[in-house]
PDB file of N, CA and C in Angstrom:
ATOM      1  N   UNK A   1     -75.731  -4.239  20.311  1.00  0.00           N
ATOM      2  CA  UNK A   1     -75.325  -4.890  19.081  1.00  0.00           C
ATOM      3  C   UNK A   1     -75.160  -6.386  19.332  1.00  0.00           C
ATOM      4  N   UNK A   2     -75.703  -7.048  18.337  1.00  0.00           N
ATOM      5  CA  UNK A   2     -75.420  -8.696  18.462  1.00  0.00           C
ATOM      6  C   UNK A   2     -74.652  -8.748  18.262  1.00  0.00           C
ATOM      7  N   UNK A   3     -73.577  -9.837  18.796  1.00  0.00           N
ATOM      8  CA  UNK A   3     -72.178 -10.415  18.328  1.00  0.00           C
ATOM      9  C   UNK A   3     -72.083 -11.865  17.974  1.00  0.00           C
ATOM     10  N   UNK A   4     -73.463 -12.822  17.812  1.00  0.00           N
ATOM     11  CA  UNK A   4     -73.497 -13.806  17.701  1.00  0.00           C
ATOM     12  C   UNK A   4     -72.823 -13.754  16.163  1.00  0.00           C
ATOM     13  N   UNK A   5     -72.103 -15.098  15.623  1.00  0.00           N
ATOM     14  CA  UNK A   5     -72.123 -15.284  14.600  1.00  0.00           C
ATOM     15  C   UNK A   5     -72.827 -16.489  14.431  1.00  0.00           C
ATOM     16  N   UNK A   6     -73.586 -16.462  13.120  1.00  0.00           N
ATOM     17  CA  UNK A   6     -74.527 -17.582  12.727  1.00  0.00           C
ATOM     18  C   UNK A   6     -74.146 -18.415  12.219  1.00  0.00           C
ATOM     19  N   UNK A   7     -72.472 -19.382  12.245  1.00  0.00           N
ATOM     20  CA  UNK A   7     -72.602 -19.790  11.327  1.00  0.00           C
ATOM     21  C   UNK A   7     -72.780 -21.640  11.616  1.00  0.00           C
ATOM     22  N   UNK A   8     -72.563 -22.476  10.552  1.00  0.00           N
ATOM     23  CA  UNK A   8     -73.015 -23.668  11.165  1.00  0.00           C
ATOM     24  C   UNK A   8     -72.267 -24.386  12.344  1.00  0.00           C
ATOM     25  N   UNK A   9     -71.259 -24.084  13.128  1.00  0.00           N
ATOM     26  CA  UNK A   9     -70.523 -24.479  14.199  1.00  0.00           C
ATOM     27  C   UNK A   9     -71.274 -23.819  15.009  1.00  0.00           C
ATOM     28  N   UNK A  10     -71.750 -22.387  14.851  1.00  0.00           N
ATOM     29  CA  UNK A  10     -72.686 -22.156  16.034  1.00  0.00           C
ATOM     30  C   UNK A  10     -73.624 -22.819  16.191  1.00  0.00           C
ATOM     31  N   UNK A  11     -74.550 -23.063  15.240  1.00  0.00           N
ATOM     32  CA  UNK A  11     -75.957 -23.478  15.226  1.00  0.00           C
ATOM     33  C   UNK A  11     -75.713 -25.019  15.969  1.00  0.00           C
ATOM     34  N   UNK A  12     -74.862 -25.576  15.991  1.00  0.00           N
ATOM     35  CA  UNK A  12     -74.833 -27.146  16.505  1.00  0.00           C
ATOM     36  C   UNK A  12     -74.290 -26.336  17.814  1.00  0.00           C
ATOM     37  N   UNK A  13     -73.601 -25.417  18.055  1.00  0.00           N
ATOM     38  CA  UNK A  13     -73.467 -25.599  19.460  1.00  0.00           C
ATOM     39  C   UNK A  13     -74.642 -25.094  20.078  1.00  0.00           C
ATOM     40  N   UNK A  14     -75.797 -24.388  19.637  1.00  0.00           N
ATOM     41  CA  UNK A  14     -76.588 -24.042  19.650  1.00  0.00           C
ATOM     42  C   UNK A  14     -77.720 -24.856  20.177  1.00  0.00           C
ATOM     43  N   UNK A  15     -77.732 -25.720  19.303  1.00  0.00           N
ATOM     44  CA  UNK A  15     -78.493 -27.285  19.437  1.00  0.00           C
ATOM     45  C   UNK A  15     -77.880 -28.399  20.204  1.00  0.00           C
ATOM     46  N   UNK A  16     -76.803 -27.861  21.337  1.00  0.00           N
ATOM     47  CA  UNK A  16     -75.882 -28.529  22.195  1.00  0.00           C
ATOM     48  C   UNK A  16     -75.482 -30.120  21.275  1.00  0.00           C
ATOM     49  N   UNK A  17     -74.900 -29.927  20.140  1.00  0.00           N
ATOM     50  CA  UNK A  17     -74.181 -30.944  19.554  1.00  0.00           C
ATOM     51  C   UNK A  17     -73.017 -30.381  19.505  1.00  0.00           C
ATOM     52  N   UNK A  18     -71.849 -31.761  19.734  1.00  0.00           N
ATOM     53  CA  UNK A  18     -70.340 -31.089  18.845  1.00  0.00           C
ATOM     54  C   UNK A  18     -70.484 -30.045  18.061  1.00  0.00           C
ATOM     55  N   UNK A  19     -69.751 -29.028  17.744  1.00  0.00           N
ATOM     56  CA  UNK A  19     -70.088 -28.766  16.215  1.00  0.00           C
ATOM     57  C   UNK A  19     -68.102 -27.840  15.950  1.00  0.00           C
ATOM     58  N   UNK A  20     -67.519 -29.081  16.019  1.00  0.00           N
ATOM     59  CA  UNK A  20     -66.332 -28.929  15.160  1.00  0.00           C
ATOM     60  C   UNK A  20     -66.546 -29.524  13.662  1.00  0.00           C
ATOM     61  N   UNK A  21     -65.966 -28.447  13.109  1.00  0.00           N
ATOM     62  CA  UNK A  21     -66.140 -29.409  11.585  1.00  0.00           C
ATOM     63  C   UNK A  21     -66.777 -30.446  11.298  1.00  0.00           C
ATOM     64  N   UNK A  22     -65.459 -31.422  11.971  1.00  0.00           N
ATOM     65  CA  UNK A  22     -65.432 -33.134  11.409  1.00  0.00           C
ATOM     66  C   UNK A  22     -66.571 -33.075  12.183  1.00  0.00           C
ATOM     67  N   UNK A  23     -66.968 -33.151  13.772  1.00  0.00           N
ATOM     68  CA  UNK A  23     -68.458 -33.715  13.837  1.00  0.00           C
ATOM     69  C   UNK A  23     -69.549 -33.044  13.524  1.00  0.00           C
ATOM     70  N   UNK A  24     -69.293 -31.872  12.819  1.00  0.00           N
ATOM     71  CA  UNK A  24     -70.620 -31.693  12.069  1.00  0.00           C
ATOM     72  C   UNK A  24     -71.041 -32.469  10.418  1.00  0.00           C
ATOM     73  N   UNK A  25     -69.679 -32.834   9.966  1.00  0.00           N
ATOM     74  CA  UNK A  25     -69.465 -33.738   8.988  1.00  0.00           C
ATOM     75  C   UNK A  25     -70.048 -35.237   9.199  1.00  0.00           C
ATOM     76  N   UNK A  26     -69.838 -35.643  10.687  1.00  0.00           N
ATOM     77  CA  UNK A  26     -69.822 -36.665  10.722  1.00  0.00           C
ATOM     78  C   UNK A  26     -71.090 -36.913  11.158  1.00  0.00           C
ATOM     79  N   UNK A  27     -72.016 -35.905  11.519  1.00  0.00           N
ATOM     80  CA  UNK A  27     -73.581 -35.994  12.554  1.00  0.00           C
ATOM     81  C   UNK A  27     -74.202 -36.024  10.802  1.00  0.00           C
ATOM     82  N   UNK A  28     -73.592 -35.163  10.085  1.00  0.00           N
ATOM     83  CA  UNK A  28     -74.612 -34.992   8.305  1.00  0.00           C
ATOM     84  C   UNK A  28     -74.445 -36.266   7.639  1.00  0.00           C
ATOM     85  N   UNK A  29     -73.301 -37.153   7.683  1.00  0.00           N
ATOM     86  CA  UNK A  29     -73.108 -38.173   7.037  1.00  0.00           C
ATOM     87  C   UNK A  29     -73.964 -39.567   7.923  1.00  0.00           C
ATOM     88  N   UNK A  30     -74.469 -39.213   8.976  1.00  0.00           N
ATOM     89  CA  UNK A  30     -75.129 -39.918   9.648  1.00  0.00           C
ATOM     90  C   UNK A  30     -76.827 -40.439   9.344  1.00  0.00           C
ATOM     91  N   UNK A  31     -77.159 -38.529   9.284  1.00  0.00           N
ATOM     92  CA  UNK A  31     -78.204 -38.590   8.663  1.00  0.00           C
ATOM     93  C   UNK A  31     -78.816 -38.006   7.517  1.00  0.00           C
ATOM     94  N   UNK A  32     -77.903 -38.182   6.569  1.00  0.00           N
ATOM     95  CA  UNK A  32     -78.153 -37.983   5.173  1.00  0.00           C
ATOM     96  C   UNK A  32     -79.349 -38.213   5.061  1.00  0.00           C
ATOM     97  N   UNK A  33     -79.994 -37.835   3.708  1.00  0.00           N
ATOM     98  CA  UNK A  33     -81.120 -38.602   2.835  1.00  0.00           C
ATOM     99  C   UNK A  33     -82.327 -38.443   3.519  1.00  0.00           C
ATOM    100  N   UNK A  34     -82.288 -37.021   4.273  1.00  0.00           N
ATOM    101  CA  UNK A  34     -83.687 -36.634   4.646  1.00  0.00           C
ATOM    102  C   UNK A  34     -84.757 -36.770   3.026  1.00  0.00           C
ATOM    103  N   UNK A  35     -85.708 -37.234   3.527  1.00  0.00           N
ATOM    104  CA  UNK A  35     -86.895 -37.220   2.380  1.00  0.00           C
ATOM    105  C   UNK A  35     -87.527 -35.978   1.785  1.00  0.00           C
ATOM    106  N   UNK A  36     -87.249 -35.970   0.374  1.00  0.00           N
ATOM    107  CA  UNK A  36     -88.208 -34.514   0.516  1.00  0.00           C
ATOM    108  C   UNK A  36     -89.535 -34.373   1.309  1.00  0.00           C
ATOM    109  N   UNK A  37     -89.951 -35.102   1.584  1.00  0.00           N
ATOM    110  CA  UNK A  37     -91.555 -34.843   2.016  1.00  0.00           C
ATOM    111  C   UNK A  37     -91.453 -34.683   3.397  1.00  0.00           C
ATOM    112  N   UNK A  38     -90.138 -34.352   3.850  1.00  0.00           N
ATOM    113  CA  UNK A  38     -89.719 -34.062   5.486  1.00  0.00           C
ATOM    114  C   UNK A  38     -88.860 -32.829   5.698  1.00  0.00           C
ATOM    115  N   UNK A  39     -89.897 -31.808   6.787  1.00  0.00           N
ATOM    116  CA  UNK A  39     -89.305 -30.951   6.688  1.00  0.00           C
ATOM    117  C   UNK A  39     -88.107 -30.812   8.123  1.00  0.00           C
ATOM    118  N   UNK A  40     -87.298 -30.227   7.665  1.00  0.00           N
ATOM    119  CA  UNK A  40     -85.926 -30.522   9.167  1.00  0.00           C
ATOM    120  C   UNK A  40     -86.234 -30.679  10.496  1.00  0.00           C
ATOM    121  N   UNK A  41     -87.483 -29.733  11.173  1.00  0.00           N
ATOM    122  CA  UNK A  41     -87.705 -30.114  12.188  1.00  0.00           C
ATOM    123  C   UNK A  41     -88.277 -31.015  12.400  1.00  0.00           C
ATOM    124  N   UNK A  42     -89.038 -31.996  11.502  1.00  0.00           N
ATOM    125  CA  UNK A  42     -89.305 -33.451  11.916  1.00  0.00           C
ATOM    126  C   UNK A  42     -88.702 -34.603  11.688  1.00  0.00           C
ATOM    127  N   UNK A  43     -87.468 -34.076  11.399  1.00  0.00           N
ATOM    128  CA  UNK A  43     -86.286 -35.062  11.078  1.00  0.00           C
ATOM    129  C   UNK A  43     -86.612 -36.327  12.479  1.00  0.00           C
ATOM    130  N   UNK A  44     -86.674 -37.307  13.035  1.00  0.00           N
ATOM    131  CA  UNK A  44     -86.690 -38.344  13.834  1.00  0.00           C
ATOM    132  C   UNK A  44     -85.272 -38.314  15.374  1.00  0.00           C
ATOM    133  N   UNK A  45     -84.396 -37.630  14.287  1.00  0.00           N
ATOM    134  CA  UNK A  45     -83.234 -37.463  15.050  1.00  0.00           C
ATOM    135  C   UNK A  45     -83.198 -36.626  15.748  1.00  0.00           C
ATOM    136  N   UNK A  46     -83.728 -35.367  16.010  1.00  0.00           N
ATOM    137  CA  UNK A  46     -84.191 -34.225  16.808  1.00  0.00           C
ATOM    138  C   UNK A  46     -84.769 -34.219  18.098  1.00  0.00           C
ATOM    139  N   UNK A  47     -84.268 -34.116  19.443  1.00  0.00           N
ATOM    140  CA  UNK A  47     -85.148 -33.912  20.432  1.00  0.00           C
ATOM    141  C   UNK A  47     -86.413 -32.753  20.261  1.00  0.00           C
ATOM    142  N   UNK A  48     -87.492 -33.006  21.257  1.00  0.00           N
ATOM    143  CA  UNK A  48     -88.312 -31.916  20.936  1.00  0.00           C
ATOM    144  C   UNK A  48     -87.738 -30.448  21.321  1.00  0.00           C
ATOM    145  N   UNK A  49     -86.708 -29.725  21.413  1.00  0.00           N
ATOM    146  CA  UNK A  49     -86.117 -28.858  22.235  1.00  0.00           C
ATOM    147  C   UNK A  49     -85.367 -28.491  20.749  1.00  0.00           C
ATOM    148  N   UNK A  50     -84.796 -29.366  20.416  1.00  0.00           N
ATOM    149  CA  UNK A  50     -83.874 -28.958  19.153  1.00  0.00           C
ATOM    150  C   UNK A  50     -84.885 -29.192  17.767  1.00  0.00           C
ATOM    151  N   UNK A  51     -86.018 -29.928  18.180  1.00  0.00           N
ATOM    152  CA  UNK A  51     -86.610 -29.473  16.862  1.00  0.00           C
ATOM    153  C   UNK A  51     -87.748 -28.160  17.080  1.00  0.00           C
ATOM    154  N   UNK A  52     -88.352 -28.155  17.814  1.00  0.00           N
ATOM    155  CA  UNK A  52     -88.762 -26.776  18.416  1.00  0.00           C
ATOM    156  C   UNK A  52     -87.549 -25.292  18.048  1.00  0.00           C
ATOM    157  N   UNK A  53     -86.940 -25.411  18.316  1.00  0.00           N
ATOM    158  CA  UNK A  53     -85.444 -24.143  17.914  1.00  0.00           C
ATOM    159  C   UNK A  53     -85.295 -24.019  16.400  1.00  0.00           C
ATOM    160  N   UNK A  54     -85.506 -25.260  15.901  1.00  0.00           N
ATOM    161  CA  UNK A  54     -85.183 -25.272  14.124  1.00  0.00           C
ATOM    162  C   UNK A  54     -86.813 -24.710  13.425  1.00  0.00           C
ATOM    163  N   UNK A  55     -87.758 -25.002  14.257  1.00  0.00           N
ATOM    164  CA  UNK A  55     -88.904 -24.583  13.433  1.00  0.00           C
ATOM    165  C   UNK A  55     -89.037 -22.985  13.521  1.00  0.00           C
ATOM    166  N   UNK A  56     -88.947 -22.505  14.970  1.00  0.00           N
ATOM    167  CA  UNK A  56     -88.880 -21.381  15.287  1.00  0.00           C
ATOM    168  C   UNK A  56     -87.779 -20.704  14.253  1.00  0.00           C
ATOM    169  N   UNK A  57     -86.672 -20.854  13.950  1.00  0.00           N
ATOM    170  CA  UNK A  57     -85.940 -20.305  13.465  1.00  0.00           C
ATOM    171  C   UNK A  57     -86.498 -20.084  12.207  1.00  0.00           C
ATOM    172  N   UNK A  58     -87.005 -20.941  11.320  1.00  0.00           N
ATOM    173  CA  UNK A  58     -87.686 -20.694   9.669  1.00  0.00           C
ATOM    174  C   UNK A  58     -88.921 -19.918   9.928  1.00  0.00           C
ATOM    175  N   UNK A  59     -89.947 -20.235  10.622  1.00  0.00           N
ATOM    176  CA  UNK A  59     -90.949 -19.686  10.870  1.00  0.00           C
ATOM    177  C   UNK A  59     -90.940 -18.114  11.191  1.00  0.00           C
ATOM    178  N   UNK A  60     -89.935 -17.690  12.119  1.00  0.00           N
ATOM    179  CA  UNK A  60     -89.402 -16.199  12.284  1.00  0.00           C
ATOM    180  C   UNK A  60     -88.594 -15.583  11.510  1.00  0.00           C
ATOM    181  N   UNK A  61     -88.102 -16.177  10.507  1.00  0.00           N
ATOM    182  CA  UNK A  61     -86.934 -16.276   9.462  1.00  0.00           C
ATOM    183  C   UNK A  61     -85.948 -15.663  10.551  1.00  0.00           C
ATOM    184  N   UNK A  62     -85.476 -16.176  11.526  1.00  0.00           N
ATOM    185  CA  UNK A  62     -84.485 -15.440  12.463  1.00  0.00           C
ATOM    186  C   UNK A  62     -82.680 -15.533  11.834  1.00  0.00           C
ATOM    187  N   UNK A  63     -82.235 -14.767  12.727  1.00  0.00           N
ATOM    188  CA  UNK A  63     -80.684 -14.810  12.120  1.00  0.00           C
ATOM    189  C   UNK A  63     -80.626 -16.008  11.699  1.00  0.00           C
ATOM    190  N   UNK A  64     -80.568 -17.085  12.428  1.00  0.00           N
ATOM    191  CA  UNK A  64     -80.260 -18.664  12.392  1.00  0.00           C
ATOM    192  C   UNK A  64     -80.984 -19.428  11.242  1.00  0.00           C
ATOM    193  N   UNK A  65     -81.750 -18.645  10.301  1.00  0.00           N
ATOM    194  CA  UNK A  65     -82.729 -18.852   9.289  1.00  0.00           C
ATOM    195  C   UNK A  65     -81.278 -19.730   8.208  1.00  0.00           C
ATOM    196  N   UNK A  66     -80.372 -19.153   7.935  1.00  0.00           N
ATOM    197  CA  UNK A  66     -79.820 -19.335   7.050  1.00  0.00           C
ATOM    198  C   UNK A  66     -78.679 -20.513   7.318  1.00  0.00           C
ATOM    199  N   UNK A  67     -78.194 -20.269   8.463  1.00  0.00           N
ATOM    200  CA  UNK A  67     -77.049 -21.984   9.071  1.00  0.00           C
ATOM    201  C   UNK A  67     -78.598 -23.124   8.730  1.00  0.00           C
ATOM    202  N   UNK A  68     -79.898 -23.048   9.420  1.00  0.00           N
ATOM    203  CA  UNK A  68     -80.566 -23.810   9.179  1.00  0.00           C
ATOM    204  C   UNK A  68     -80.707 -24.272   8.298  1.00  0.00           C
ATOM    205  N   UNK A  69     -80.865 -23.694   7.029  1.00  0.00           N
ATOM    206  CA  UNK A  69     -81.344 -23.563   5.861  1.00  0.00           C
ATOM    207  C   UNK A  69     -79.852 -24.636   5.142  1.00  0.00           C
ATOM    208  N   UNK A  70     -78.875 -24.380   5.177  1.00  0.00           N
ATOM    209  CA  UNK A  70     -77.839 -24.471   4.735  1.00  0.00           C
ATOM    210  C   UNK A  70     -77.418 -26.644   5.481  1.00  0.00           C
ATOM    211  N   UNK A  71     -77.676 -26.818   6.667  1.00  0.00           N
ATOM    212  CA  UNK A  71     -78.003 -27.798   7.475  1.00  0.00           C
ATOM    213  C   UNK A  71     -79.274 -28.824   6.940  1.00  0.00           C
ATOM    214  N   UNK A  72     -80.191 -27.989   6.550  1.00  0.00           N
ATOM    215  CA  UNK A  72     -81.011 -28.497   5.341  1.00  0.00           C
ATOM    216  C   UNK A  72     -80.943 -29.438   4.092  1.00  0.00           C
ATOM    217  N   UNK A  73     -80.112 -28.396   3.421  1.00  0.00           N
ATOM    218  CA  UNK A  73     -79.597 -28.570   2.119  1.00  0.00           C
ATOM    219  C   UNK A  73     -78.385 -29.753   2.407  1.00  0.00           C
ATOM    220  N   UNK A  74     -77.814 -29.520   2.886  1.00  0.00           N
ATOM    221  CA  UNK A  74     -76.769 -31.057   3.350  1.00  0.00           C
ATOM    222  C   UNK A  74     -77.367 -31.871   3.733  1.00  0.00           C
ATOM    223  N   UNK A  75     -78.764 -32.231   4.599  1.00  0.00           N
ATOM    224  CA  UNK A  75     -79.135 -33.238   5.046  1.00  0.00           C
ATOM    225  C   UNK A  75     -79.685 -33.866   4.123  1.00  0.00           C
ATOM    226  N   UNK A  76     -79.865 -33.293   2.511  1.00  0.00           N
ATOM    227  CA  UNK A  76     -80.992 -33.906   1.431  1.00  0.00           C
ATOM    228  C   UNK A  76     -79.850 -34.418   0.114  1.00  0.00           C
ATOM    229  N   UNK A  77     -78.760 -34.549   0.112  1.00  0.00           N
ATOM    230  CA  UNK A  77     -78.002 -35.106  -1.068  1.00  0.00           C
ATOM    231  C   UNK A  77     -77.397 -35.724  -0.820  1.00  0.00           C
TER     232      UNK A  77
END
């Protein structure tokens, strides 16, 4: 049985960033205002390691499909 939980504090620790709250607050307020015509894993800010993990994750729709997804949606308003 998996015991991971997916949620977005994992996924940044996941992607070896902070991911307490405030600095997951504070990494989104950083890079707000992704373009629509950019999809997350080619965000600029991404090593190839952490954007490699984010594509894989949509592409497999894996557990992590949905913190991604959600990491997404905050990076675009």
């Amino acid at each position: 049985m998996d015991s991971v939980y997916y949620s977005m504090c994992n996924l940044f620790k996941q992607l070896g960033l902070p991911n307490e709250p405030e600095n997951i607050d504070e990494f989104i307020s950083r890079h707000r205002a992704l373009s629509d015509g950019v999809r997350i894993e080619q965000a600029p800010f991404w090593s190839d390691s952490q954007a490699q993990f984010l594509k894989s994750a949509i592409e497999e729709d894996s557990e992590w499909c949905e913190a991604v997804d959600q990491l997404d949606a905050r990076l675009r308003y």
